[in-house]
PDB file of N, CA and C in Angstrom:
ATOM      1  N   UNK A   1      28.998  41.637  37.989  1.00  0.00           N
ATOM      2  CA  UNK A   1      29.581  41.490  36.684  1.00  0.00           C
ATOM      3  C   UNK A   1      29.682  40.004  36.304  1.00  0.00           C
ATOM      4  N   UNK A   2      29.950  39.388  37.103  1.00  0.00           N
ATOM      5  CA  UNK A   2      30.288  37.700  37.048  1.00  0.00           C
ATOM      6  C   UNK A   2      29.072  36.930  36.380  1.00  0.00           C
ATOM      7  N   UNK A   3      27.778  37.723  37.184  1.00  0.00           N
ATOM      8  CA  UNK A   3      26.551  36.603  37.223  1.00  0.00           C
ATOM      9  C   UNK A   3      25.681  37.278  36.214  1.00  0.00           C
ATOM     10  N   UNK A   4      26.503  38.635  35.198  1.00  0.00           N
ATOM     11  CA  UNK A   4      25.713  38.837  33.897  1.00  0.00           C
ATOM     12  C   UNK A   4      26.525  38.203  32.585  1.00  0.00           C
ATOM     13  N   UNK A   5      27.789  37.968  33.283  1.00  0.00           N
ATOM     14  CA  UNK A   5      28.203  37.233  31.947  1.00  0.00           C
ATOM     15  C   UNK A   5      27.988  35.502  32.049  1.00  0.00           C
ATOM     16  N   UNK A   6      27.756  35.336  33.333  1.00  0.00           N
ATOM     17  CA  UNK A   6      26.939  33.949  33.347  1.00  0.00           C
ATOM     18  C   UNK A   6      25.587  33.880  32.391  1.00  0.00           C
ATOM     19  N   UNK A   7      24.779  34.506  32.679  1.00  0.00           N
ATOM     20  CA  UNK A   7      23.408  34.625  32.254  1.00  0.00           C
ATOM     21  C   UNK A   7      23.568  35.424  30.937  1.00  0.00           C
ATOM     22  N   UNK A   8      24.350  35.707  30.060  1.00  0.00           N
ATOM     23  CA  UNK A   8      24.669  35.537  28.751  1.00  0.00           C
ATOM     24  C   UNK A   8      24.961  34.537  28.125  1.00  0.00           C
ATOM     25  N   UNK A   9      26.012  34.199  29.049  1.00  0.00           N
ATOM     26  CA  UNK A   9      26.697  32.863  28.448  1.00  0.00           C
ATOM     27  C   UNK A   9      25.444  31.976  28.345  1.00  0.00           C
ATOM     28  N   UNK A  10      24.966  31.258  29.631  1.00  0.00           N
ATOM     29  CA  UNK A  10      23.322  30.763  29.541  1.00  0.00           C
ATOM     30  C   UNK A  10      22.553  30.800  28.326  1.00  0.00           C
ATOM     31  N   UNK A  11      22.016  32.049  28.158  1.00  0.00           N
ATOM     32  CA  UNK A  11      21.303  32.348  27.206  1.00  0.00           C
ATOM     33  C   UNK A  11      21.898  32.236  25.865  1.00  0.00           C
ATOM     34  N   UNK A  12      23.205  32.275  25.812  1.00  0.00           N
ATOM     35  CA  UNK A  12      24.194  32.037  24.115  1.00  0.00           C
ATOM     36  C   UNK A  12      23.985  30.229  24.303  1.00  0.00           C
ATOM     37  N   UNK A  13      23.809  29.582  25.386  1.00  0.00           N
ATOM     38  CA  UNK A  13      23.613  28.452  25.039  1.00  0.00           C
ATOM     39  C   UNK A  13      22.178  27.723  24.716  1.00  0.00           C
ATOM     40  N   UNK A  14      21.235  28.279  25.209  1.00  0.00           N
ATOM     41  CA  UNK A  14      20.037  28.020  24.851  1.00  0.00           C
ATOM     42  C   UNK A  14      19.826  28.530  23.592  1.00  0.00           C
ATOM     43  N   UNK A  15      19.806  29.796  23.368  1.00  0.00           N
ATOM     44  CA  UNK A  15      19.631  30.205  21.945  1.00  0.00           C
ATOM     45  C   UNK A  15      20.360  28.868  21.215  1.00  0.00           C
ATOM     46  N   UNK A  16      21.708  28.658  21.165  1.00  0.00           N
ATOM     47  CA  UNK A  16      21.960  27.880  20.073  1.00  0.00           C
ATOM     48  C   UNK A  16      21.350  26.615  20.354  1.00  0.00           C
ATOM     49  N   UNK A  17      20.904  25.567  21.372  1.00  0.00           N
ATOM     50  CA  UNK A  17      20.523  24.442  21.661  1.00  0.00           C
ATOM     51  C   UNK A  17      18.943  25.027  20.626  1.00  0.00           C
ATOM     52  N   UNK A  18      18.449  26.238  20.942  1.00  0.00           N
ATOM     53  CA  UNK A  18      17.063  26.025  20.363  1.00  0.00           C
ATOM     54  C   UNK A  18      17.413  25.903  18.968  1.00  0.00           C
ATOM     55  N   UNK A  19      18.433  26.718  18.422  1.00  0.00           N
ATOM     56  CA  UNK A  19      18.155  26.624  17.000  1.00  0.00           C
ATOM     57  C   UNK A  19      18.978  25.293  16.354  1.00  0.00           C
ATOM     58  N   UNK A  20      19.642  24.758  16.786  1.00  0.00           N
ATOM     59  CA  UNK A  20      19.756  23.276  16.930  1.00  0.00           C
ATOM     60  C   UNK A  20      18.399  22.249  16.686  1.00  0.00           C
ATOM     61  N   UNK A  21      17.827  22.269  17.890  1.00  0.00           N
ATOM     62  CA  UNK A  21      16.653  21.817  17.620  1.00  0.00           C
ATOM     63  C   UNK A  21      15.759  22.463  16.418  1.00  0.00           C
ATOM     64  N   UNK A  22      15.829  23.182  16.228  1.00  0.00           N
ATOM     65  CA  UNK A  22      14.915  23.783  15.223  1.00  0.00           C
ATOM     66  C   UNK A  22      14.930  23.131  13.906  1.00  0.00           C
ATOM     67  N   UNK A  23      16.827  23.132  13.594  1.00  0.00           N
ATOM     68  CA  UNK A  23      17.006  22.742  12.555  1.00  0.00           C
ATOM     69  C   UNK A  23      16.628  21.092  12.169  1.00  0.00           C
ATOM     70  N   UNK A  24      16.699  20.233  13.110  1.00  0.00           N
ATOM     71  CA  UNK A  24      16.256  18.744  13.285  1.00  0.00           C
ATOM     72  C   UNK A  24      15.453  19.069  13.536  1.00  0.00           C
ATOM     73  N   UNK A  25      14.572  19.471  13.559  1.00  0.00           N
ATOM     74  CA  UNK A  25      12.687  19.161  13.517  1.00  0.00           C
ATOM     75  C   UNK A  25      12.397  19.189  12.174  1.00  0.00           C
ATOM     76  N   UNK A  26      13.184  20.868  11.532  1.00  0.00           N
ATOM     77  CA  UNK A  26      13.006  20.597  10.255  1.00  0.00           C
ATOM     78  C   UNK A  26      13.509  19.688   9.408  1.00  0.00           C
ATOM     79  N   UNK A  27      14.718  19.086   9.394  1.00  0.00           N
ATOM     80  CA  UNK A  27      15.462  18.339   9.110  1.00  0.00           C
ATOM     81  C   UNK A  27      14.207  16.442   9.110  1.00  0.00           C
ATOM     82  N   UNK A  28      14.025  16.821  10.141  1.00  0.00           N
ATOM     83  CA  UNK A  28      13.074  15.248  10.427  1.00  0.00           C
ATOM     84  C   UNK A  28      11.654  15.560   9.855  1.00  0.00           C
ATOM     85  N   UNK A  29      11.346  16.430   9.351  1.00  0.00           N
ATOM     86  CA  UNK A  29       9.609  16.902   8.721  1.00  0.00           C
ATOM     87  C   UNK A  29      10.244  16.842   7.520  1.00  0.00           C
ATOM     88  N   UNK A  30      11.209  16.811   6.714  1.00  0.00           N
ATOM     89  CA  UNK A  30      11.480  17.255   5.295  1.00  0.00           C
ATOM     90  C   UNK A  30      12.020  15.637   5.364  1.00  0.00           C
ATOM     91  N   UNK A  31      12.650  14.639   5.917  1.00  0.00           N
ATOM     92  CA  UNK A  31      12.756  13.166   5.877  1.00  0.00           C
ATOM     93  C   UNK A  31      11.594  12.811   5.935  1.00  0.00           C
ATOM     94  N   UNK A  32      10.600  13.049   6.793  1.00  0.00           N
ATOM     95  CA  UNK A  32       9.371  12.314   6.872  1.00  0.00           C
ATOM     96  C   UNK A  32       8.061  12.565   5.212  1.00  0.00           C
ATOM     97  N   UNK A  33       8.159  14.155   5.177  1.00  0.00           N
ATOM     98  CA  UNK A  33       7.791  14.656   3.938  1.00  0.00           C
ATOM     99  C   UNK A  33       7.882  13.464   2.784  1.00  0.00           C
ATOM    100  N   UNK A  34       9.016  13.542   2.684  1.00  0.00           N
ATOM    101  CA  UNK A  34       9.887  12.400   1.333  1.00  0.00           C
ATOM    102  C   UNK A  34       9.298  11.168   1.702  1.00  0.00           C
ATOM    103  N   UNK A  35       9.445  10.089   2.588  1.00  0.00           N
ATOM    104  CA  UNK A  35       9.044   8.412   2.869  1.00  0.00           C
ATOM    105  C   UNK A  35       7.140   8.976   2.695  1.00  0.00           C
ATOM    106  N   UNK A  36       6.525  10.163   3.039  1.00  0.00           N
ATOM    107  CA  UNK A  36       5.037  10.415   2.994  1.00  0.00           C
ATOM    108  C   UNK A  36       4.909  10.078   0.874  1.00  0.00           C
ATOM    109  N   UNK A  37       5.759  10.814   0.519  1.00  0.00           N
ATOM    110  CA  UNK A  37       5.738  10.732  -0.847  1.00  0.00           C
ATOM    111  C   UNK A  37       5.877   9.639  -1.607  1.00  0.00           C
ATOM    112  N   UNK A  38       7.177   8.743  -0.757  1.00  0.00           N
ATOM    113  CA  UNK A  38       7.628   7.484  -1.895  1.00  0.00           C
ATOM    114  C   UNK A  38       6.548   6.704  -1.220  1.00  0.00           C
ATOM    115  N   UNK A  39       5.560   6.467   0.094  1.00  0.00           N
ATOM    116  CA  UNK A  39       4.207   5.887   0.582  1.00  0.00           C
ATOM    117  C   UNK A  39       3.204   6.156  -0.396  1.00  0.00           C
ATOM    118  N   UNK A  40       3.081   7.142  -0.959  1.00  0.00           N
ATOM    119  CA  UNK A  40       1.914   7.554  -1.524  1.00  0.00           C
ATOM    120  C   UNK A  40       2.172   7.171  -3.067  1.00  0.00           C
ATOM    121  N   UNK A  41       3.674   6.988  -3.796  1.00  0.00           N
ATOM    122  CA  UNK A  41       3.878   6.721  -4.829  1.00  0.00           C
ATOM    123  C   UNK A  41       3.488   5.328  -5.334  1.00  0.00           C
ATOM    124  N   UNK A  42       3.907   4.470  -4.008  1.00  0.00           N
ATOM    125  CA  UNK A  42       3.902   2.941  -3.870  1.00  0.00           C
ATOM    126  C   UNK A  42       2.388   2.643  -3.929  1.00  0.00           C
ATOM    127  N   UNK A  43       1.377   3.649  -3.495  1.00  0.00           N
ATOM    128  CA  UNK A  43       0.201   2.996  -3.004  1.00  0.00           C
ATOM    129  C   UNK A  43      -0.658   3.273  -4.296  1.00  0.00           C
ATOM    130  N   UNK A  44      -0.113   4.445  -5.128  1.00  0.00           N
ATOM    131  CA  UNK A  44      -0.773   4.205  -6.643  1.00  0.00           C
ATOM    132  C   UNK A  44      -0.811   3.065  -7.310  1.00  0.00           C
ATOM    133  N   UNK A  45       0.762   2.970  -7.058  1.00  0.00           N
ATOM    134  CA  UNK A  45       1.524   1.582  -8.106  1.00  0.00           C
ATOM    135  C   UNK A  45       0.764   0.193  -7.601  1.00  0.00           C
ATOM    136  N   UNK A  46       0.676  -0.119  -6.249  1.00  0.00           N
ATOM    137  CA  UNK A  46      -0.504  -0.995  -5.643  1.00  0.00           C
ATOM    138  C   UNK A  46      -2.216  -0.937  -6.104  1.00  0.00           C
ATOM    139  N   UNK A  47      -2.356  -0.019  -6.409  1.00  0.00           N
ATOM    140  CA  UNK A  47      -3.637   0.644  -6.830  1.00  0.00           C
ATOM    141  C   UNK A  47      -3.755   0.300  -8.046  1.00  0.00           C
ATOM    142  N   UNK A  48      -3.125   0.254  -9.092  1.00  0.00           N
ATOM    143  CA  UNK A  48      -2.721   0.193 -10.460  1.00  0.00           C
ATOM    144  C   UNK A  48      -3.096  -1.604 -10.892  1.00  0.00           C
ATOM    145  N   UNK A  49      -1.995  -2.034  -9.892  1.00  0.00           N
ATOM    146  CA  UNK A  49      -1.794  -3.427  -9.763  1.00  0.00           C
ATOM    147  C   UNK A  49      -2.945  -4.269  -9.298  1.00  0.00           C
ATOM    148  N   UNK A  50      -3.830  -3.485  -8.355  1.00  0.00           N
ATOM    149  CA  UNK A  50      -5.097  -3.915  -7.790  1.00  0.00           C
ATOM    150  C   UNK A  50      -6.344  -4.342  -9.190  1.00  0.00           C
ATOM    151  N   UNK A  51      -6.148  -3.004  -9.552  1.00  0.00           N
ATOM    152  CA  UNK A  51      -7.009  -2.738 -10.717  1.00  0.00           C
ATOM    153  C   UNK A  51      -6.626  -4.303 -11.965  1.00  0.00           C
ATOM    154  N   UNK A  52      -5.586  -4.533 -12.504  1.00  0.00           N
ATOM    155  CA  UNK A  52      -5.109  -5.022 -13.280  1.00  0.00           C
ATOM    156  C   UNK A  52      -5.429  -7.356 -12.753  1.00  0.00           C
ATOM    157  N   UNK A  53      -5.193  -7.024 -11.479  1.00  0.00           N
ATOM    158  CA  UNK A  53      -5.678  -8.381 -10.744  1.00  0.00           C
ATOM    159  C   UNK A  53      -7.545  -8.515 -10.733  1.00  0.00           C
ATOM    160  N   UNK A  54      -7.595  -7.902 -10.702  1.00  0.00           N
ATOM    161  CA  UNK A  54      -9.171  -7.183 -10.659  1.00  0.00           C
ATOM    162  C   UNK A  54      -9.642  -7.785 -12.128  1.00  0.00           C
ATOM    163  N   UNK A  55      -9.439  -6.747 -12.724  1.00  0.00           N
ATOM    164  CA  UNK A  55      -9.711  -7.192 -14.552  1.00  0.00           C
ATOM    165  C   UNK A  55      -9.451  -8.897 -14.734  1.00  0.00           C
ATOM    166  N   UNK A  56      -7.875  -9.506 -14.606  1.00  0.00           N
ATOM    167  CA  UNK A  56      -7.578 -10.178 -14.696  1.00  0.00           C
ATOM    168  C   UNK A  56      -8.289 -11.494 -14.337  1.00  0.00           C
ATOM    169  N   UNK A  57      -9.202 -11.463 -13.012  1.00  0.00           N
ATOM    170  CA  UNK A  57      -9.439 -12.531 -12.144  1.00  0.00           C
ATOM    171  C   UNK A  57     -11.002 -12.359 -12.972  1.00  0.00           C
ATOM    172  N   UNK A  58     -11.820 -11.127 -13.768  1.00  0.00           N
ATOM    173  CA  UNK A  58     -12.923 -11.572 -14.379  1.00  0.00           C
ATOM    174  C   UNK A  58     -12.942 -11.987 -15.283  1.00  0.00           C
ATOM    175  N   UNK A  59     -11.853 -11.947 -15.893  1.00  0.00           N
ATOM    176  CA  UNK A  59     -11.766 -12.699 -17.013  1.00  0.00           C
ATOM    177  C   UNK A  59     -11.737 -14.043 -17.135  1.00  0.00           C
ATOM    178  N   UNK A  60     -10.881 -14.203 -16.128  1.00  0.00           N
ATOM    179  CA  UNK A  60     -10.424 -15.979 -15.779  1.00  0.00           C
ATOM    180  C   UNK A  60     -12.112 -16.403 -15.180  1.00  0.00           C
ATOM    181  N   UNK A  61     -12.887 -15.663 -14.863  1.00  0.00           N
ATOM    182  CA  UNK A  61     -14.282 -16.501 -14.102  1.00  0.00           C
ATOM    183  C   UNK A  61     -15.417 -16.302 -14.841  1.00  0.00           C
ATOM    184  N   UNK A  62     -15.329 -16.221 -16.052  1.00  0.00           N
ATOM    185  CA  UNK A  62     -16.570 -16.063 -16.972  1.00  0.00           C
ATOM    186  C   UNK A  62     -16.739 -17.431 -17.159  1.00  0.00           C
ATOM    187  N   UNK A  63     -17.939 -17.747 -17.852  1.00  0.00           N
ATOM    188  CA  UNK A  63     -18.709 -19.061 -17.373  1.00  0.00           C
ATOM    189  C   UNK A  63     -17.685 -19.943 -18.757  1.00  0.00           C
ATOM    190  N   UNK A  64     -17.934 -18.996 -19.639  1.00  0.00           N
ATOM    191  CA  UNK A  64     -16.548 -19.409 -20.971  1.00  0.00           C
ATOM    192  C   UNK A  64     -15.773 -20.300 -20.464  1.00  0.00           C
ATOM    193  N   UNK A  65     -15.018 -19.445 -19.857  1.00  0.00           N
ATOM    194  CA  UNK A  65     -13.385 -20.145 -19.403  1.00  0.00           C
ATOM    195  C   UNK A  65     -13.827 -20.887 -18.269  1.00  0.00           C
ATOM    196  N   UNK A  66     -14.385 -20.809 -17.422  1.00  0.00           N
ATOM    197  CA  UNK A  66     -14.939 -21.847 -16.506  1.00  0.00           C
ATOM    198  C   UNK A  66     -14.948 -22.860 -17.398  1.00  0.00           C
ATOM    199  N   UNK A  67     -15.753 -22.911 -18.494  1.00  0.00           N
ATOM    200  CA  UNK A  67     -15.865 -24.642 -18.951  1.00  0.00           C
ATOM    201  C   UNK A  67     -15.227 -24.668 -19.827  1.00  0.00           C
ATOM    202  N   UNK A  68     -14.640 -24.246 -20.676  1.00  0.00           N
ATOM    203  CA  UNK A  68     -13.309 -24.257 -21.415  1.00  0.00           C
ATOM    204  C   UNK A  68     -12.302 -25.245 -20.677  1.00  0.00           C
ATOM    205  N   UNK A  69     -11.812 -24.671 -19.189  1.00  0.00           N
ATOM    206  CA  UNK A  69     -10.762 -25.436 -18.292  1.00  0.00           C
ATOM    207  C   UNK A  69     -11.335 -26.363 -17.955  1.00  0.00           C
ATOM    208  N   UNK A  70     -12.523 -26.308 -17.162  1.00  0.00           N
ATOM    209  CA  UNK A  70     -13.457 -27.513 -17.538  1.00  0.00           C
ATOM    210  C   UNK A  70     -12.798 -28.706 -18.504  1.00  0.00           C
ATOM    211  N   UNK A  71     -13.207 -28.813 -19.493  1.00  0.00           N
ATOM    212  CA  UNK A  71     -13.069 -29.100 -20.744  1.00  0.00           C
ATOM    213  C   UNK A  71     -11.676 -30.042 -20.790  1.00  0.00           C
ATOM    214  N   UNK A  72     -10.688 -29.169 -21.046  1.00  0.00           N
ATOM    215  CA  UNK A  72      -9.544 -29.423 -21.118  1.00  0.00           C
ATOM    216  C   UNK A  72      -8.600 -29.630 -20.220  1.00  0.00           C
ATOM    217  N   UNK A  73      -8.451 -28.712 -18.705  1.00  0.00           N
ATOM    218  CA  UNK A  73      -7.581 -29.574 -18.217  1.00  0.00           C
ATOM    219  C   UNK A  73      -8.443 -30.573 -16.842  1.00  0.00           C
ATOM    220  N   UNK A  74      -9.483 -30.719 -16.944  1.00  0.00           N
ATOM    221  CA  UNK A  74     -10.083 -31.477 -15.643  1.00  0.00           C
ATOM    222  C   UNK A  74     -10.869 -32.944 -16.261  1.00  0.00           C
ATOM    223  N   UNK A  75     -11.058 -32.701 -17.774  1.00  0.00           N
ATOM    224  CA  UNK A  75     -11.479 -33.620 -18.653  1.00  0.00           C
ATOM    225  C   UNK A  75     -12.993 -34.300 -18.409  1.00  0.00           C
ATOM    226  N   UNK A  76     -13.347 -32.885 -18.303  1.00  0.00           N
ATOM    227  CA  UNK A  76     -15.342 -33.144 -17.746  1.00  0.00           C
ATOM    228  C   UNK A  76     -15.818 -32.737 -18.876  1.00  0.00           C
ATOM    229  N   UNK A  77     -16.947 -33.163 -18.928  1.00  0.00           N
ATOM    230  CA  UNK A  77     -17.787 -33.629 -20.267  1.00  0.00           C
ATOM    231  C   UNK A  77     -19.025 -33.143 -19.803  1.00  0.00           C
ATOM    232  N   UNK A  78     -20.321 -32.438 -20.149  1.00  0.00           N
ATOM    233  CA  UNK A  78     -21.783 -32.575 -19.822  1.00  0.00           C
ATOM    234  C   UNK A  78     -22.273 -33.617 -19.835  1.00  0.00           C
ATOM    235  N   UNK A  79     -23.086 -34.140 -19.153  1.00  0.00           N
ATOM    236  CA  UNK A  79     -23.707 -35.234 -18.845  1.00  0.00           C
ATOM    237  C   UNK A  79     -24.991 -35.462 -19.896  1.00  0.00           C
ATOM    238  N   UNK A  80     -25.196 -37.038 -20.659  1.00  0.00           N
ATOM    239  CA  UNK A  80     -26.265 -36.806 -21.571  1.00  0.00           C
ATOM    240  C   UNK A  80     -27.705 -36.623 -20.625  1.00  0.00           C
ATOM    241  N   UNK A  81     -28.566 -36.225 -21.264  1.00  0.00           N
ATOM    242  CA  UNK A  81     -29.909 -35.829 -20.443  1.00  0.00           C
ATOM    243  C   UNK A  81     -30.009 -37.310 -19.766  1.00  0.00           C
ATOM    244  N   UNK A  82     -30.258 -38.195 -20.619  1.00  0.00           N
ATOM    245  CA  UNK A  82     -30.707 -39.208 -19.350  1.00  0.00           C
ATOM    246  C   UNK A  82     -30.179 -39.969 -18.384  1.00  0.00           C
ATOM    247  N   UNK A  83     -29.099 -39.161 -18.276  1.00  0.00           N
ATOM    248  CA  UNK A  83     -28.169 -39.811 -16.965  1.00  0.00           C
ATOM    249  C   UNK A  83     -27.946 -38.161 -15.865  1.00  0.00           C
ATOM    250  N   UNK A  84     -28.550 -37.249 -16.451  1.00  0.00           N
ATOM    251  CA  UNK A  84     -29.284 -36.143 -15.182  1.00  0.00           C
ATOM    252  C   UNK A  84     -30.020 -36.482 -13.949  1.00  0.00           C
ATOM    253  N   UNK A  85     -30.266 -36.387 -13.088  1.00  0.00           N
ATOM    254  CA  UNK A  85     -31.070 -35.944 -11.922  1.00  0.00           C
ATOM    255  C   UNK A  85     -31.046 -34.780 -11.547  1.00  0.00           C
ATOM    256  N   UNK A  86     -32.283 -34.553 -10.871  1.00  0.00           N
ATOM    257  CA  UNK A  86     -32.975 -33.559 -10.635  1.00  0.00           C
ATOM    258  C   UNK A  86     -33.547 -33.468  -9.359  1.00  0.00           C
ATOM    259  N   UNK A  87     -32.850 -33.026  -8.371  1.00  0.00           N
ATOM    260  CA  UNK A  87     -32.948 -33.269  -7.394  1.00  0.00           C
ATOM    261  C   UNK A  87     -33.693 -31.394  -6.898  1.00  0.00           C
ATOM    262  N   UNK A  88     -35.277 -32.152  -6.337  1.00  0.00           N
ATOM    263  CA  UNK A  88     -35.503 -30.867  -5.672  1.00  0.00           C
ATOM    264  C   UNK A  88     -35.895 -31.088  -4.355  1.00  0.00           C
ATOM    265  N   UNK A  89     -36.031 -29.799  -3.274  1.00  0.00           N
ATOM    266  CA  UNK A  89     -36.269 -29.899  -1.919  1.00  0.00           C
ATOM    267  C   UNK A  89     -37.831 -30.400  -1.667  1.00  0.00           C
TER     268      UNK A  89
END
């Protein structure tokens, strides 16, 4: 009689240790779920931002604005033809 209400008792404790665990697994997959989401939200918004640096940086390197800044803030001038060289291999 002793060593079946042991091995109940036992088993009333595993049962609850498992569903314990059960519940923190789920508990830690439904936390992880969420940071998978606000990761994936962030990496649009990076994506977005990529795109926009992207655009941004061809604009700034068209041959235009190359000598535009040129121009104005480095204060270079084209050279008249006869003060060119022509240097070939």
């Amino acid at each position: 009689m002793n060593s079946e209400v042991t091995r109940i008792f036992l088993l009333a404790i595993a049962v609850i240790a498992s569903s314990v665990a059960v519940v923190y697994a789920e508990h830690h997959g439904r936390k992880l779920f969420v940071e998978l989401q606000s990761l994936g939200y962030e990496k649009d918004r990076m994506d977005v931002e990529w795109g926009q640096l992207q655009l941004e940086q061809s604009t700034l390197t068209t041959q235009g604005q190359v000598e535009h800044d040129a121009r104005t803030r480095l204060g270079m001038i084209i050279p008249a033809p006869d003060r060119m060289v022509i240097v070939k291999p």
